[in-house]
Protein backbone atom coordinates (compact mmCIF):
# COMPACT_ATOMS: atom_id res chain seq x y z
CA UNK A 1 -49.70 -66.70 23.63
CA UNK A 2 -52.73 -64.68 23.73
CA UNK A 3 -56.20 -65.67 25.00
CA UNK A 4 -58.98 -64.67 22.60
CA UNK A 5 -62.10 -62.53 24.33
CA UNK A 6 -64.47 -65.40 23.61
CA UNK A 7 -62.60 -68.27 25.18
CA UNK A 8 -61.84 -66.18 28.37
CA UNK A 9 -65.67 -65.17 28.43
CA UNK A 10 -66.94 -69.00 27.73
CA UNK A 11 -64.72 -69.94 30.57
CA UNK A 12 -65.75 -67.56 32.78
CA UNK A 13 -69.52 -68.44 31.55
CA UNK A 14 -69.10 -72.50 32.69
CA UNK A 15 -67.78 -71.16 35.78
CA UNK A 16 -70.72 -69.36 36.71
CA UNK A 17 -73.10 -72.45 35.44
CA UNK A 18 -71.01 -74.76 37.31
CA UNK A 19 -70.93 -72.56 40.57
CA UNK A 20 -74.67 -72.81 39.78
CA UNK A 21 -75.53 -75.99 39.58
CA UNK A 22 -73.28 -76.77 42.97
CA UNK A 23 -75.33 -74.12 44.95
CA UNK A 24 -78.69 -75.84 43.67
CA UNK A 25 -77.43 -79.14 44.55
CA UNK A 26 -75.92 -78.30 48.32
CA UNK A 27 -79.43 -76.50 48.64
CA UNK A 28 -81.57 -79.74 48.09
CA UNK A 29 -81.82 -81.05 51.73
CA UNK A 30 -80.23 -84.16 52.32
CA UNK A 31 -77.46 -82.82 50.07
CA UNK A 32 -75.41 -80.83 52.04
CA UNK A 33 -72.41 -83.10 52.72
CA UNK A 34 -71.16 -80.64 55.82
CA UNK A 35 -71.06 -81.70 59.33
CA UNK A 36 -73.43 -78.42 59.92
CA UNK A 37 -76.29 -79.36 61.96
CA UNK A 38 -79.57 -78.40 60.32
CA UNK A 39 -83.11 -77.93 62.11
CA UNK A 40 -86.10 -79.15 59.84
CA UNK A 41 -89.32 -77.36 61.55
CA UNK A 42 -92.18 -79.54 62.02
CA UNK A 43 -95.53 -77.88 63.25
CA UNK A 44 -96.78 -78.35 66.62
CA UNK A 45 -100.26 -78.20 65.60
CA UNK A 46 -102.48 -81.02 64.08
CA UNK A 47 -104.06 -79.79 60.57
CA UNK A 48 -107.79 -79.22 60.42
CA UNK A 49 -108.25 -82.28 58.74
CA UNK A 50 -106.37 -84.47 61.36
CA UNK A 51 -108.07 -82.51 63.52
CA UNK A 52 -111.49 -83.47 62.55
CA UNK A 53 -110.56 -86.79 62.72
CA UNK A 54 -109.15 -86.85 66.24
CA UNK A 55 -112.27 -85.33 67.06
CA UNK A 56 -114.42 -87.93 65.72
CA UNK A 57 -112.18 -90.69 67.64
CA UNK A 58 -111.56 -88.38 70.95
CA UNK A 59 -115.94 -88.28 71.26
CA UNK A 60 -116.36 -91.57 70.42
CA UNK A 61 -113.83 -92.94 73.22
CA UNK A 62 -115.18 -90.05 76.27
CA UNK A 63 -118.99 -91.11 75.12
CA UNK A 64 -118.29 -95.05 75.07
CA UNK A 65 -115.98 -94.63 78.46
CA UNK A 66 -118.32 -93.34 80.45
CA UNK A 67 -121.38 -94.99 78.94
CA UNK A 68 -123.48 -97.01 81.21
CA UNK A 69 -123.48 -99.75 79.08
CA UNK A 70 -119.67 -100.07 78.13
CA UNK A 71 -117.79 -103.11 79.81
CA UNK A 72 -115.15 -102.64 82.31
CA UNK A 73 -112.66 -103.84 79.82
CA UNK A 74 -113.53 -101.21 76.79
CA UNK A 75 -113.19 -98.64 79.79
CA UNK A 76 -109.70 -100.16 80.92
CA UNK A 77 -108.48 -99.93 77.74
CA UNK A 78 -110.13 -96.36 77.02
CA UNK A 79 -107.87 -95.00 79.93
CA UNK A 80 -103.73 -93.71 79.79
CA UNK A 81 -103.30 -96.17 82.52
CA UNK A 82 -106.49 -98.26 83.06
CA UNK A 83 -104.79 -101.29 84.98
CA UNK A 84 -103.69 -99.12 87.25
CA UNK A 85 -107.55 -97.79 88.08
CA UNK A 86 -109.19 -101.14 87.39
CA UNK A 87 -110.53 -101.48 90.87
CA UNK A 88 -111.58 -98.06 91.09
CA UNK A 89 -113.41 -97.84 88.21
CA UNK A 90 -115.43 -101.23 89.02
CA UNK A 91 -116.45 -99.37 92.57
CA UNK A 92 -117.45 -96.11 90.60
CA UNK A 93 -119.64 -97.40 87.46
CA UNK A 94 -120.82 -100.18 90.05
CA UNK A 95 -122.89 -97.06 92.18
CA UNK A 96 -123.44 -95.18 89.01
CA UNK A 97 -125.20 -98.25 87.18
CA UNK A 98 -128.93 -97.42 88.03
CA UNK A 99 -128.36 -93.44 87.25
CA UNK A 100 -126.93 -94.28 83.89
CA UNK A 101 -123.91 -91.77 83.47
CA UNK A 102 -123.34 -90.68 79.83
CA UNK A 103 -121.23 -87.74 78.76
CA UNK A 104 -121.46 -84.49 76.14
CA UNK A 105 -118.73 -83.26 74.77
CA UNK A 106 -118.91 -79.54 74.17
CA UNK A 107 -115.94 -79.12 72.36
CA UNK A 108 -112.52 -80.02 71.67
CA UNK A 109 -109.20 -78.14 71.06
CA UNK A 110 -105.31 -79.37 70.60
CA UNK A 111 -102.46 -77.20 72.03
CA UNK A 112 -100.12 -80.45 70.43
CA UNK A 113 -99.95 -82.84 68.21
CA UNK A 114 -100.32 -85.51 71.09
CA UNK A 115 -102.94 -83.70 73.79
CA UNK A 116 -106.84 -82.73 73.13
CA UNK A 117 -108.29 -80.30 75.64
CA UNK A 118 -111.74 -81.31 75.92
CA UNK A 119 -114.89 -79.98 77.52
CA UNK A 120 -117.62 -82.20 78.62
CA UNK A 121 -120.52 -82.32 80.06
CA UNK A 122 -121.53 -85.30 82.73
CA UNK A 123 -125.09 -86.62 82.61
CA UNK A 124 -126.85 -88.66 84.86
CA UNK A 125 -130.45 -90.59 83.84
CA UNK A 126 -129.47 -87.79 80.77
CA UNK A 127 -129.81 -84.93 82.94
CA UNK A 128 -126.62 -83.01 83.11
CA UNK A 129 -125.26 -83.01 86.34
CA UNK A 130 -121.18 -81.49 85.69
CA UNK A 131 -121.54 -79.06 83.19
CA UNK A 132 -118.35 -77.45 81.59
CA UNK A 133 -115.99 -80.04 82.91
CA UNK A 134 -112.65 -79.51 81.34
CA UNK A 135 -110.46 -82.54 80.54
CA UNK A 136 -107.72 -84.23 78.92
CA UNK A 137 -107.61 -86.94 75.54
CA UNK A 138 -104.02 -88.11 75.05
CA UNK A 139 -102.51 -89.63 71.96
CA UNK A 140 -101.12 -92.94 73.25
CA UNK A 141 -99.84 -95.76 70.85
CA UNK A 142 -102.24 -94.35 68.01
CA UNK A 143 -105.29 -94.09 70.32
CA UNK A 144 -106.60 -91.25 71.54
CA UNK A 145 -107.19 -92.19 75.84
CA UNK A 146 -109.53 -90.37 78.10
CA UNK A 147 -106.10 -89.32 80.75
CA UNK A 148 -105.81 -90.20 84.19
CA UNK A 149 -105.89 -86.76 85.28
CA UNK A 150 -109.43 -86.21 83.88
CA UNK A 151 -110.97 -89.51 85.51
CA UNK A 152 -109.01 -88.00 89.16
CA UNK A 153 -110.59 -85.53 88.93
CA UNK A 154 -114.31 -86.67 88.60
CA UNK A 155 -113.55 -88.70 91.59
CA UNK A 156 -112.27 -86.14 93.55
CA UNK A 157 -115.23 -84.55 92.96
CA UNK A 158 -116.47 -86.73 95.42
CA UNK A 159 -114.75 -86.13 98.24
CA UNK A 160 -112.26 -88.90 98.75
CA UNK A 161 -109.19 -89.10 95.83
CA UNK A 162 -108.34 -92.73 95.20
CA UNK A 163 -104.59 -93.68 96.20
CA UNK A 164 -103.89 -94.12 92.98
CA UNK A 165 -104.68 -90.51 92.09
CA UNK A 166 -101.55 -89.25 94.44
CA UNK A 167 -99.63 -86.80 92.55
CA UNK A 168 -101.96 -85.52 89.78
């Protein structure tokens, strides 16, 4: 029994279509049906746009932390670990009170999604007195926090590193 040209050539035509269709489909991800192990790249970097808005949040935290008028609680909660430098703080702001601390930030720039490298300037009676401080803003629980690194190292500053400053 012979095969006509045009059946063999329509078969061969829904072979290709079907071959096709089953390449588009195992390209589509969360398609592929294999026990291959794909990598889906997700950038680093925050977008200008969440950028400008971390920025907006990262400012408004540093300025109200180290604001003269800010309670002890806003500051607690303003700080990665604030509990843990409760005491501290209340000794630091206490002597600072009368000279009414307030901080610049210069600018702001994000090597991650989760950490702001910021520079600041501290300013006392709103002179500046630490100029080009550089610092840390970390992305905790959806918060942007002023880190415990950056507050050590205002203190140290001083001359004595609180205990609870060991390590950083």
């Amino acid at each position: 029994m012979a095969v006509s040209k045009s059946i063999l050539w329509s078969t061969v035509a829904v072979i290709i279509v079907a071959a096709a269709v089953i390449a588009v489909v195992l390209a589509v991800p969360g398609n592929n049906n294999n026990n291959s192990t794909t990598t889906n790249k997700v950038s680093s970097t925050l977008t200008s746009s969440q950028q400008a808005q971390a920025s907006t949040k990262i400012r408004s935290n540093i300025q109200t932390f180290f604001a003269a008028s800010t309670p002890m609680q806003t500051r607690i909660n303003l700080l990665q670990n604030g509990k843990n430098f409760s005491q501290v703080m209340q000794a630091e702001f206490a002597q600072l009170a009368n000279q009414k601390p307030s901080v610049t930030v210069n600018s702001i720039t994000y090597p991650n999604k989760t950490t702001a490298k910021v520079n600041y300037t501290v300013e006392l009676n709103g002179q500046p007195v630490l100029k080009d401080q550089t610092g840390e803003a970390l992305l905790i629980n959806n918060n942007w926090l002023v880190s415990d690194s950056t507050l050590c190292q205002l203190l140290g500053m001083g001359g004595t590193t609180p205990s609870v400053c060991k390590g950083m």
